[in-house]
PDB file of N, CA and C in Angstrom:
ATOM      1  N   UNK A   1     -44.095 -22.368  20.321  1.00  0.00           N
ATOM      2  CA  UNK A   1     -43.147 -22.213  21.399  1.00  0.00           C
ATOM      3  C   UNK A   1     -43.904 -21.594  22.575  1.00  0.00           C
ATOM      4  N   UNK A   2     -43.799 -22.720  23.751  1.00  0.00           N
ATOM      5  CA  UNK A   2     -44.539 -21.843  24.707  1.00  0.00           C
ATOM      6  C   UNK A   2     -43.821 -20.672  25.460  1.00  0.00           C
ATOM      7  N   UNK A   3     -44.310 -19.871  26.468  1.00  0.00           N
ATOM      8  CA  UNK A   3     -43.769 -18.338  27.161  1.00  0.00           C
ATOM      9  C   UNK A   3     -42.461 -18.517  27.934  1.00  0.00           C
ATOM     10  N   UNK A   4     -42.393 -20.034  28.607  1.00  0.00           N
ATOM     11  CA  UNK A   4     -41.433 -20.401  29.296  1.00  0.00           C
ATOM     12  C   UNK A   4     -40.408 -20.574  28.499  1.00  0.00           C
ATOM     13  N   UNK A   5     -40.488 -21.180  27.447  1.00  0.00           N
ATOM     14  CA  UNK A   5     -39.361 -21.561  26.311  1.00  0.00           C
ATOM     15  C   UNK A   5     -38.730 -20.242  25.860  1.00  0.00           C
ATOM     16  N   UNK A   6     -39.827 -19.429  25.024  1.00  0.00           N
ATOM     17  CA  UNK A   6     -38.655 -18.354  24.770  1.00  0.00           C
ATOM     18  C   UNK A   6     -38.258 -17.678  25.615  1.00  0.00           C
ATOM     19  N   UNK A   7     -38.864 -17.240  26.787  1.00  0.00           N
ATOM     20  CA  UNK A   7     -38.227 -16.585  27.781  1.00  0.00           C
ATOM     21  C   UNK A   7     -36.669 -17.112  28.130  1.00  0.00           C
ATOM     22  N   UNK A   8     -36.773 -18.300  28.239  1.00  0.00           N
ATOM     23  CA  UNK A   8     -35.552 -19.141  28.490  1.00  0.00           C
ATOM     24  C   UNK A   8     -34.396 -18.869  27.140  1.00  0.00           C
ATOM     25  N   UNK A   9     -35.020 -18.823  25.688  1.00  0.00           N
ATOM     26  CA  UNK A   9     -34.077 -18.537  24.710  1.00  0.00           C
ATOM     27  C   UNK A   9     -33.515 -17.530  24.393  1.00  0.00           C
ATOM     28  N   UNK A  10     -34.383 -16.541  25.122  1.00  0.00           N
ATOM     29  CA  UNK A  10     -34.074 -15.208  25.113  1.00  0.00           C
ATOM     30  C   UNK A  10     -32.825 -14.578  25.925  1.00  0.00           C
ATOM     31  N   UNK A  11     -32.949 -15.202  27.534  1.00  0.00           N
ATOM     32  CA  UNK A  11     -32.289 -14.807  28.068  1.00  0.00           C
ATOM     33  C   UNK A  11     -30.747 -15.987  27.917  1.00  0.00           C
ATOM     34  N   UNK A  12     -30.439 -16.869  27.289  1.00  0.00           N
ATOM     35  CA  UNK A  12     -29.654 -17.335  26.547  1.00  0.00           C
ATOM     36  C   UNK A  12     -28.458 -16.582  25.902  1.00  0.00           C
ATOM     37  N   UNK A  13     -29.596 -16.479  24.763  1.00  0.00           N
ATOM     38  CA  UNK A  13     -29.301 -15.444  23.414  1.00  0.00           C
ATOM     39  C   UNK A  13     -29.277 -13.977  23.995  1.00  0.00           C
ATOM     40  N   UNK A  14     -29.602 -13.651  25.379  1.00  0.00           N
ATOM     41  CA  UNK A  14     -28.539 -12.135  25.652  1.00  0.00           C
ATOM     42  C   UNK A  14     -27.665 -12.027  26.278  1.00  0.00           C
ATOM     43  N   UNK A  15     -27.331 -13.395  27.480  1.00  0.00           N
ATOM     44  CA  UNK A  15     -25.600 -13.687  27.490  1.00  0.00           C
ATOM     45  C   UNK A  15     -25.575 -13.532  26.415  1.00  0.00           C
ATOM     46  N   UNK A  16     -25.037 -14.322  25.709  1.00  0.00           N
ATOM     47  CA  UNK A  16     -24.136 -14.603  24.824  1.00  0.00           C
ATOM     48  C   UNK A  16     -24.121 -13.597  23.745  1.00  0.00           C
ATOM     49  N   UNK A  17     -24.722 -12.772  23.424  1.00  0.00           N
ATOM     50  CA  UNK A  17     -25.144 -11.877  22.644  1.00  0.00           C
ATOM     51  C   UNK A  17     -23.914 -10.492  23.574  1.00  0.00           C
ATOM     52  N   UNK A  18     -24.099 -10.284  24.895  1.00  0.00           N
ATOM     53  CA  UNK A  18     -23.819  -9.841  25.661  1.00  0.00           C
ATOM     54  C   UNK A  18     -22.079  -9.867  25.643  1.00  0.00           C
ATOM     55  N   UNK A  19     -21.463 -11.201  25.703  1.00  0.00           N
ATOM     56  CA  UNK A  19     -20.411 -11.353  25.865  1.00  0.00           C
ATOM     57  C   UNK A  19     -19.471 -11.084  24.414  1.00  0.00           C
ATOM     58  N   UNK A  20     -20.349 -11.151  23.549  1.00  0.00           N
ATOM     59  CA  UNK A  20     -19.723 -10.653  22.194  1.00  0.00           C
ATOM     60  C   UNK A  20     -19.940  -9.050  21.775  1.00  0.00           C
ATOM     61  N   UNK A  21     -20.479  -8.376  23.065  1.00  0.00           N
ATOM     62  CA  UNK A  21     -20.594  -7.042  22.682  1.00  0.00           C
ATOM     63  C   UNK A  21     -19.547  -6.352  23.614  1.00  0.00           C
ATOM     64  N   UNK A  22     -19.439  -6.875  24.714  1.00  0.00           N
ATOM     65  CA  UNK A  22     -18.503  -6.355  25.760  1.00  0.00           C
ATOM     66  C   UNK A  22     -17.466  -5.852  24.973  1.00  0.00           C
ATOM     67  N   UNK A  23     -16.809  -6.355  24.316  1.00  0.00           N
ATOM     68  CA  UNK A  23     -14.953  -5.882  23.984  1.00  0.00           C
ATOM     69  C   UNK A  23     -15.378  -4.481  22.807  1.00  0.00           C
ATOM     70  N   UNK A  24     -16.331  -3.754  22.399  1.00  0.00           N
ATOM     71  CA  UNK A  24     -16.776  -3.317  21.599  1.00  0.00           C
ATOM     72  C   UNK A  24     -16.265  -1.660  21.815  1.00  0.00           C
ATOM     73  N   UNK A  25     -15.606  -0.651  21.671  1.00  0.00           N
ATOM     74  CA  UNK A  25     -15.072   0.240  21.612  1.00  0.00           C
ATOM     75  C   UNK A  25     -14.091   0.528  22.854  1.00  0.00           C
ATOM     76  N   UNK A  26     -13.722  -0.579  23.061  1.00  0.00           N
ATOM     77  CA  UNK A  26     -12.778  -0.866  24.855  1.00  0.00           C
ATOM     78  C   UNK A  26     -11.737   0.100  24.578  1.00  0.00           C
ATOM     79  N   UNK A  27     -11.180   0.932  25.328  1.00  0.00           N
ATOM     80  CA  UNK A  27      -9.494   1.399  25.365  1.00  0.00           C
ATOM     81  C   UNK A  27      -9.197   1.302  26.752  1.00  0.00           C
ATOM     82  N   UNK A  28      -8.058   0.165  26.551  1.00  0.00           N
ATOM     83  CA  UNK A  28      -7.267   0.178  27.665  1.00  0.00           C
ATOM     84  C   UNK A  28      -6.823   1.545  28.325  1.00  0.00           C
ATOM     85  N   UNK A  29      -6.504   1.221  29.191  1.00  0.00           N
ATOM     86  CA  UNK A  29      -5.529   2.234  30.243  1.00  0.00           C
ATOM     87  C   UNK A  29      -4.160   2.696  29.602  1.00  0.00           C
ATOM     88  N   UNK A  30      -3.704   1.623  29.290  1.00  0.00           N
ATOM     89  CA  UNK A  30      -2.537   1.531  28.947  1.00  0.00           C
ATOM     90  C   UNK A  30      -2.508   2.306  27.304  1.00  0.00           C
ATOM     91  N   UNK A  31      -3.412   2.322  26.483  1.00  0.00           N
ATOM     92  CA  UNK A  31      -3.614   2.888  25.744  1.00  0.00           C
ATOM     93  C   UNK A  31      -3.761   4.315  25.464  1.00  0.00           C
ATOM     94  N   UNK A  32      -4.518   4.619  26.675  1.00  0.00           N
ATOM     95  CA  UNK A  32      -4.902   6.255  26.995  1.00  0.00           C
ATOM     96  C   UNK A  32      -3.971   7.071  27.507  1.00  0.00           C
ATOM     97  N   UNK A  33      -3.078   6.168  28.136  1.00  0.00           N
ATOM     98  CA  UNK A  33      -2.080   6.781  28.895  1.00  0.00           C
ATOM     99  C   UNK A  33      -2.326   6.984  30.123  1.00  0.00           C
ATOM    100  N   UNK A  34      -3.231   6.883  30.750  1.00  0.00           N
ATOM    101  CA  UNK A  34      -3.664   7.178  31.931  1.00  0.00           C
ATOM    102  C   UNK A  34      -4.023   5.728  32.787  1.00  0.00           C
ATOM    103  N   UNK A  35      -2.784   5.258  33.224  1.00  0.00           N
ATOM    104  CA  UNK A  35      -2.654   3.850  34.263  1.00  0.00           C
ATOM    105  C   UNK A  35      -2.983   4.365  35.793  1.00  0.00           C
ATOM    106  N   UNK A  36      -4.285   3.837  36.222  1.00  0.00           N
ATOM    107  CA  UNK A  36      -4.077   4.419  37.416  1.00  0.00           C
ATOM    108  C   UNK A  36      -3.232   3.177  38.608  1.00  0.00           C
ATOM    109  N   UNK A  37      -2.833   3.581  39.238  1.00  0.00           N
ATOM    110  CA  UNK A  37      -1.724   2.940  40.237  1.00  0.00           C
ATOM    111  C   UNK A  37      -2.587   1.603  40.893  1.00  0.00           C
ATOM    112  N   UNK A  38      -2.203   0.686  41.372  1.00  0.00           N
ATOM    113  CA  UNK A  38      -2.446  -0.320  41.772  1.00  0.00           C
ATOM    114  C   UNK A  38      -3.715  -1.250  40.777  1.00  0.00           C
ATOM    115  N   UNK A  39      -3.845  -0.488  39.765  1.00  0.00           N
ATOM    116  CA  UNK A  39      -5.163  -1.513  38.888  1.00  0.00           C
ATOM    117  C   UNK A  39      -4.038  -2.075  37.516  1.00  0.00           C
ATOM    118  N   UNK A  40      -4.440  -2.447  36.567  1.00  0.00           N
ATOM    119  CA  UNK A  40      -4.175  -3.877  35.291  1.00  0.00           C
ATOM    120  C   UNK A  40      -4.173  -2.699  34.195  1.00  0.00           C
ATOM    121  N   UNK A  41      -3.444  -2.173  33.675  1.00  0.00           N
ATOM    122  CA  UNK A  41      -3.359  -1.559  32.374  1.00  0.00           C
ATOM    123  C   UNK A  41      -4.004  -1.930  31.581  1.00  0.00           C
ATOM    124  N   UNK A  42      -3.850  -3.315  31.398  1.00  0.00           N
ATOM    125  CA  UNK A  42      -5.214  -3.423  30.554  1.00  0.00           C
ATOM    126  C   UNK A  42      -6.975  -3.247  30.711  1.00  0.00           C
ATOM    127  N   UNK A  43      -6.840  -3.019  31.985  1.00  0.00           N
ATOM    128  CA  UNK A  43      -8.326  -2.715  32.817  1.00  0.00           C
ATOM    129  C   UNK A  43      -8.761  -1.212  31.302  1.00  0.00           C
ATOM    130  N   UNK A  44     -10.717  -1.162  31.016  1.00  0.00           N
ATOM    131  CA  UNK A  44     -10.836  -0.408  30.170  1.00  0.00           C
ATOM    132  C   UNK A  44     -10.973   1.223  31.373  1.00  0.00           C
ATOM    133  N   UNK A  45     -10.273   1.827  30.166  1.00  0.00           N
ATOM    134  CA  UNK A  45     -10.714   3.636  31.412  1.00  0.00           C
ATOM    135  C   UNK A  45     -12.277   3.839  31.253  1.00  0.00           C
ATOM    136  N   UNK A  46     -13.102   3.207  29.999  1.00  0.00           N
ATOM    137  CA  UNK A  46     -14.630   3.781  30.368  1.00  0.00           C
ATOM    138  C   UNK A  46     -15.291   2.924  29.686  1.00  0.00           C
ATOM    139  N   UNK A  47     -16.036   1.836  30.365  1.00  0.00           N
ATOM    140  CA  UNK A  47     -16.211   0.660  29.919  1.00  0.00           C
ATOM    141  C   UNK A  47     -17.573   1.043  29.325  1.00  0.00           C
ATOM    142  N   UNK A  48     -18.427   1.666  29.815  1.00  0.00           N
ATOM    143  CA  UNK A  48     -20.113   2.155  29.155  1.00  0.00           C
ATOM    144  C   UNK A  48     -20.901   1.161  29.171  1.00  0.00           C
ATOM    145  N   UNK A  49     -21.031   0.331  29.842  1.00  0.00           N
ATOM    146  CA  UNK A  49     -21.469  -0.660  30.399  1.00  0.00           C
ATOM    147  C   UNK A  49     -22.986  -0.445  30.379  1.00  0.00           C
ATOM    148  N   UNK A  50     -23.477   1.118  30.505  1.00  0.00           N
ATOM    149  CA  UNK A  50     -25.183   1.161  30.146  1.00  0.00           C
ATOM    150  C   UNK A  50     -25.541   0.984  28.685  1.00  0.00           C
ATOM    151  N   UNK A  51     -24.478   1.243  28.256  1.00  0.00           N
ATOM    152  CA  UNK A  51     -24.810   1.421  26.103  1.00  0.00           C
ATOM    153  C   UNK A  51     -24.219  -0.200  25.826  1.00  0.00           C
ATOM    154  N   UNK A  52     -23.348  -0.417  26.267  1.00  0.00           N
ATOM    155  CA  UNK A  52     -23.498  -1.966  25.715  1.00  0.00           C
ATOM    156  C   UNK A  52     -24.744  -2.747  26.327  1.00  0.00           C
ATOM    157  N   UNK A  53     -25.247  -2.745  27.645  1.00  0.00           N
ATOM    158  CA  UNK A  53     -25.925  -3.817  28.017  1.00  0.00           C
ATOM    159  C   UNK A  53     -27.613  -3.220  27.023  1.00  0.00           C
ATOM    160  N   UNK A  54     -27.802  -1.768  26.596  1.00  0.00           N
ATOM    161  CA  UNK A  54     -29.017  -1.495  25.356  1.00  0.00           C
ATOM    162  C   UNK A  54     -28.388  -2.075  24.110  1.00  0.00           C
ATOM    163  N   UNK A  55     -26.950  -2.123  23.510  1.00  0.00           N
ATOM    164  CA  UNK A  55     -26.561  -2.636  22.915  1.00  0.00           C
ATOM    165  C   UNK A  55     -27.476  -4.269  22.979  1.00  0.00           C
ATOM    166  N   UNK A  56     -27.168  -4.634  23.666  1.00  0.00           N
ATOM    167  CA  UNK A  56     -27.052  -6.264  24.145  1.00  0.00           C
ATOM    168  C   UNK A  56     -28.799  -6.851  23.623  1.00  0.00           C
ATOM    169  N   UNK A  57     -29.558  -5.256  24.100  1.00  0.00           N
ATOM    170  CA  UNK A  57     -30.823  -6.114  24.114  1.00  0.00           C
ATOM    171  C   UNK A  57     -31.065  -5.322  22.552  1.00  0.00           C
ATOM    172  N   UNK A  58     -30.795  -4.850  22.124  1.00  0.00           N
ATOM    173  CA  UNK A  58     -31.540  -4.544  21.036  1.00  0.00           C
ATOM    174  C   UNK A  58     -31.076  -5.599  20.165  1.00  0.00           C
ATOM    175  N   UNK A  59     -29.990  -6.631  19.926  1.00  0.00           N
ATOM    176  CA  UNK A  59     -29.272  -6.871  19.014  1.00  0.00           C
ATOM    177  C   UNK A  59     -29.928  -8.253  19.115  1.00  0.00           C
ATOM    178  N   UNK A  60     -29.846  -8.984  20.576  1.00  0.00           N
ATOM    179  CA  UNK A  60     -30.772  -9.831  21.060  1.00  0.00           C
ATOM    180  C   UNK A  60     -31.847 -10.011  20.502  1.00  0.00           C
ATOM    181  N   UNK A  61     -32.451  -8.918  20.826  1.00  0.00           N
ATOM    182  CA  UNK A  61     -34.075  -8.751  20.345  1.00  0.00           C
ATOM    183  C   UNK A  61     -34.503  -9.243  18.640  1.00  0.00           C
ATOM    184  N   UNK A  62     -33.593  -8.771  18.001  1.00  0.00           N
ATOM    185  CA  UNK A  62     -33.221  -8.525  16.469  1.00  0.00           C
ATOM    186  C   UNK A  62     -33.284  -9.935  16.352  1.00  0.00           C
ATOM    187  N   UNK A  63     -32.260 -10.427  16.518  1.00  0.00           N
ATOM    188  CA  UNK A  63     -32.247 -12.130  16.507  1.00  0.00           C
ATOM    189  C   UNK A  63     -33.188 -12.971  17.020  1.00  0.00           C
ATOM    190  N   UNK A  64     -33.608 -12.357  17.991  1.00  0.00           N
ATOM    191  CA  UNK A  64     -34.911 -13.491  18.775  1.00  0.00           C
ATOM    192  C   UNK A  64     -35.870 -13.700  17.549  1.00  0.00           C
ATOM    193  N   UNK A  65     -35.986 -12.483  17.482  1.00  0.00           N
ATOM    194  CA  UNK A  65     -37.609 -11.969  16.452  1.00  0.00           C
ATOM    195  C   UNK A  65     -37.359 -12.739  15.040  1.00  0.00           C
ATOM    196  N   UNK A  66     -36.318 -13.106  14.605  1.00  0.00           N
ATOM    197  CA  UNK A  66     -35.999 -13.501  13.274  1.00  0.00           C
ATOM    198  C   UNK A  66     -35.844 -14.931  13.485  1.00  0.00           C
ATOM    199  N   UNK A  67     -35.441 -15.285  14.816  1.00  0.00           N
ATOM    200  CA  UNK A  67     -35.453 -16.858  14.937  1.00  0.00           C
ATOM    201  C   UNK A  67     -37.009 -16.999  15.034  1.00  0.00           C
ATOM    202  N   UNK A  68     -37.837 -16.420  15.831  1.00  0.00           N
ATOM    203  CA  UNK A  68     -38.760 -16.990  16.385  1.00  0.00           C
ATOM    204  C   UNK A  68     -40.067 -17.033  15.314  1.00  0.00           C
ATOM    205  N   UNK A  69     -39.958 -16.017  14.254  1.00  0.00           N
ATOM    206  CA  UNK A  69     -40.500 -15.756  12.842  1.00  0.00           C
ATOM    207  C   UNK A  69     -40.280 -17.242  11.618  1.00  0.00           C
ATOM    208  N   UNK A  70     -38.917 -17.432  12.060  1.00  0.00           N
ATOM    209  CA  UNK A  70     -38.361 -18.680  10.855  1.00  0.00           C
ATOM    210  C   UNK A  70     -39.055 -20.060  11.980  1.00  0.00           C
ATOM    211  N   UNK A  71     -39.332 -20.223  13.457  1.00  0.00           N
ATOM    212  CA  UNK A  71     -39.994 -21.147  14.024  1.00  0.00           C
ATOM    213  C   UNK A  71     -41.183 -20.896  13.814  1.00  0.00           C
ATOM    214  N   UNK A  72     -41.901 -19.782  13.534  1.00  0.00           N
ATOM    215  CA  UNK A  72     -43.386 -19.902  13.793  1.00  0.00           C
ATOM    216  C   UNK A  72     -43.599 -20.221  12.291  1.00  0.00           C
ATOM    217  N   UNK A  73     -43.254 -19.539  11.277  1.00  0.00           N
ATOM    218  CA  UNK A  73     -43.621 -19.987  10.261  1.00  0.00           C
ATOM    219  C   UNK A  73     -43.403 -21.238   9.349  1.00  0.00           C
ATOM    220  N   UNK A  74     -42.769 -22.383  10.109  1.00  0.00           N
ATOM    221  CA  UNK A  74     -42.003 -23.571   9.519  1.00  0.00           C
ATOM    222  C   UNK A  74     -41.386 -23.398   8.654  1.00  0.00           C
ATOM    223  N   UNK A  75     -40.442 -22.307   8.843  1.00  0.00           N
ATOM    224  CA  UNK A  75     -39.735 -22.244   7.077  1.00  0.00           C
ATOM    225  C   UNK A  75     -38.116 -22.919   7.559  1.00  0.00           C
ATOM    226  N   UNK A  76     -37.681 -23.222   8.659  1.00  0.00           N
ATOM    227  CA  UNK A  76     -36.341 -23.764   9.831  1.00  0.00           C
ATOM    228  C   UNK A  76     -37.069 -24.861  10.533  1.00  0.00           C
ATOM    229  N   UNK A  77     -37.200 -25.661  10.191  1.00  0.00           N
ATOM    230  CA  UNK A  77     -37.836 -27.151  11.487  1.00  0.00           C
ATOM    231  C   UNK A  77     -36.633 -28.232  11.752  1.00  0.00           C
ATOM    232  N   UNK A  78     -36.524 -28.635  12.752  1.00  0.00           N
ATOM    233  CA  UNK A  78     -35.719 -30.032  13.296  1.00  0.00           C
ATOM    234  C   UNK A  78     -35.366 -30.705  11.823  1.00  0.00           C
ATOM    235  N   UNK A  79     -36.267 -30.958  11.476  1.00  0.00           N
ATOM    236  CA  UNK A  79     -36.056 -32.137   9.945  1.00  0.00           C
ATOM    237  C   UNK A  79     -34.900 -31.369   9.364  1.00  0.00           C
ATOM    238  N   UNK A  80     -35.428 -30.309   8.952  1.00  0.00           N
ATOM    239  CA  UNK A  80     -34.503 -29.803   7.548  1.00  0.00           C
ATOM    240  C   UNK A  80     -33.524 -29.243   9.194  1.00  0.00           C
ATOM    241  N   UNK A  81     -32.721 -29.071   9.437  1.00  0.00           N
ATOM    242  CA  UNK A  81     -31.937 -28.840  10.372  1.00  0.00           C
ATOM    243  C   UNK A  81     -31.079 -29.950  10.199  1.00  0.00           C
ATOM    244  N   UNK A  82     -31.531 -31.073  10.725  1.00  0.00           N
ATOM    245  CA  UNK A  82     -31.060 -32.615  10.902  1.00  0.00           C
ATOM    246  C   UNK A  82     -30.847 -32.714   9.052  1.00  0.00           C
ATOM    247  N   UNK A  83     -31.346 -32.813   8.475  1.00  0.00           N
ATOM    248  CA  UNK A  83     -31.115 -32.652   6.525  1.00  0.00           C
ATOM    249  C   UNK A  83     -29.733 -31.749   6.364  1.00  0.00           C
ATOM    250  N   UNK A  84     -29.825 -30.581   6.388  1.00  0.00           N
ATOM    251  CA  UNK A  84     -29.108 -30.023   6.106  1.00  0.00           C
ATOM    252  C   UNK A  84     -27.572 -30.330   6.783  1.00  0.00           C
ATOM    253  N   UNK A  85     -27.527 -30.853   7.912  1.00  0.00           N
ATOM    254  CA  UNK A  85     -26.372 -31.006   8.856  1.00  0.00           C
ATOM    255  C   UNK A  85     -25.812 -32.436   8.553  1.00  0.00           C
ATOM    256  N   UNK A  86     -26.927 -33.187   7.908  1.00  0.00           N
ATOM    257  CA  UNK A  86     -26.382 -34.673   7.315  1.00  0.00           C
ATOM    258  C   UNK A  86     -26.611 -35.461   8.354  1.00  0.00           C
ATOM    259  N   UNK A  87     -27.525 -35.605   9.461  1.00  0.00           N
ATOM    260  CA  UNK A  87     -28.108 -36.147  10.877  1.00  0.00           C
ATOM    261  C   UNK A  87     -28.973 -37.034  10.394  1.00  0.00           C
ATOM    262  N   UNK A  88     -28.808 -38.033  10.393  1.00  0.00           N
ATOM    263  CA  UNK A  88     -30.213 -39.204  10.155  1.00  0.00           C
ATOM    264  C   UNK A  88     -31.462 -39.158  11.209  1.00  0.00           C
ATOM    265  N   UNK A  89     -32.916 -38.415  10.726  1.00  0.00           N
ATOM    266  CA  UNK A  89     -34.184 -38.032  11.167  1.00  0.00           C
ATOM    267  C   UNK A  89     -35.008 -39.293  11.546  1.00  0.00           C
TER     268      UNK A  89
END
């Protein structure tokens, strides 16, 4: 895999990695009790937005390293991918 490729899979895999961490210890407004006036009750009172986005990359990272381990070592290739999924190779 060349530098451009995983760079590209990486930053992929931390959207999305990202968007499944967001909702992660959320309390609404409406929950806390404390609605402030003109905002969405459901808006979060303390979103922590620095600990999820270290969240984001460590978890990322975790996964990259384990995908990119099962690609370097051919033990996951296209074939058996396409095999396993029932895809004619």
């Amino acid at each position: 895999m060349s530098l451009a490729t995983a760079i590209a899979v990486y930053f992929v895999l931390w959207w999305v990695v990202l968007f499944a961490v967001l909702p992660w210890g959320v309390h609404s407004q409406e929950e806390s009790g404390e609605v402030a006036p003109g905002t969405d009750p459901g808006a979060p009172t303390v979103p922590a937005l620095w600990r999820k986005l270290l969240w984001t990359t460590i978890v990322s990272g975790i996964i990259f390293a384990f995908g990119a381990l099962l690609f370097h070592y051919r033990i996951v290739t296209l074939e058996k991918l396409a095999g396993w999924l029932g895809v004619p190779w």
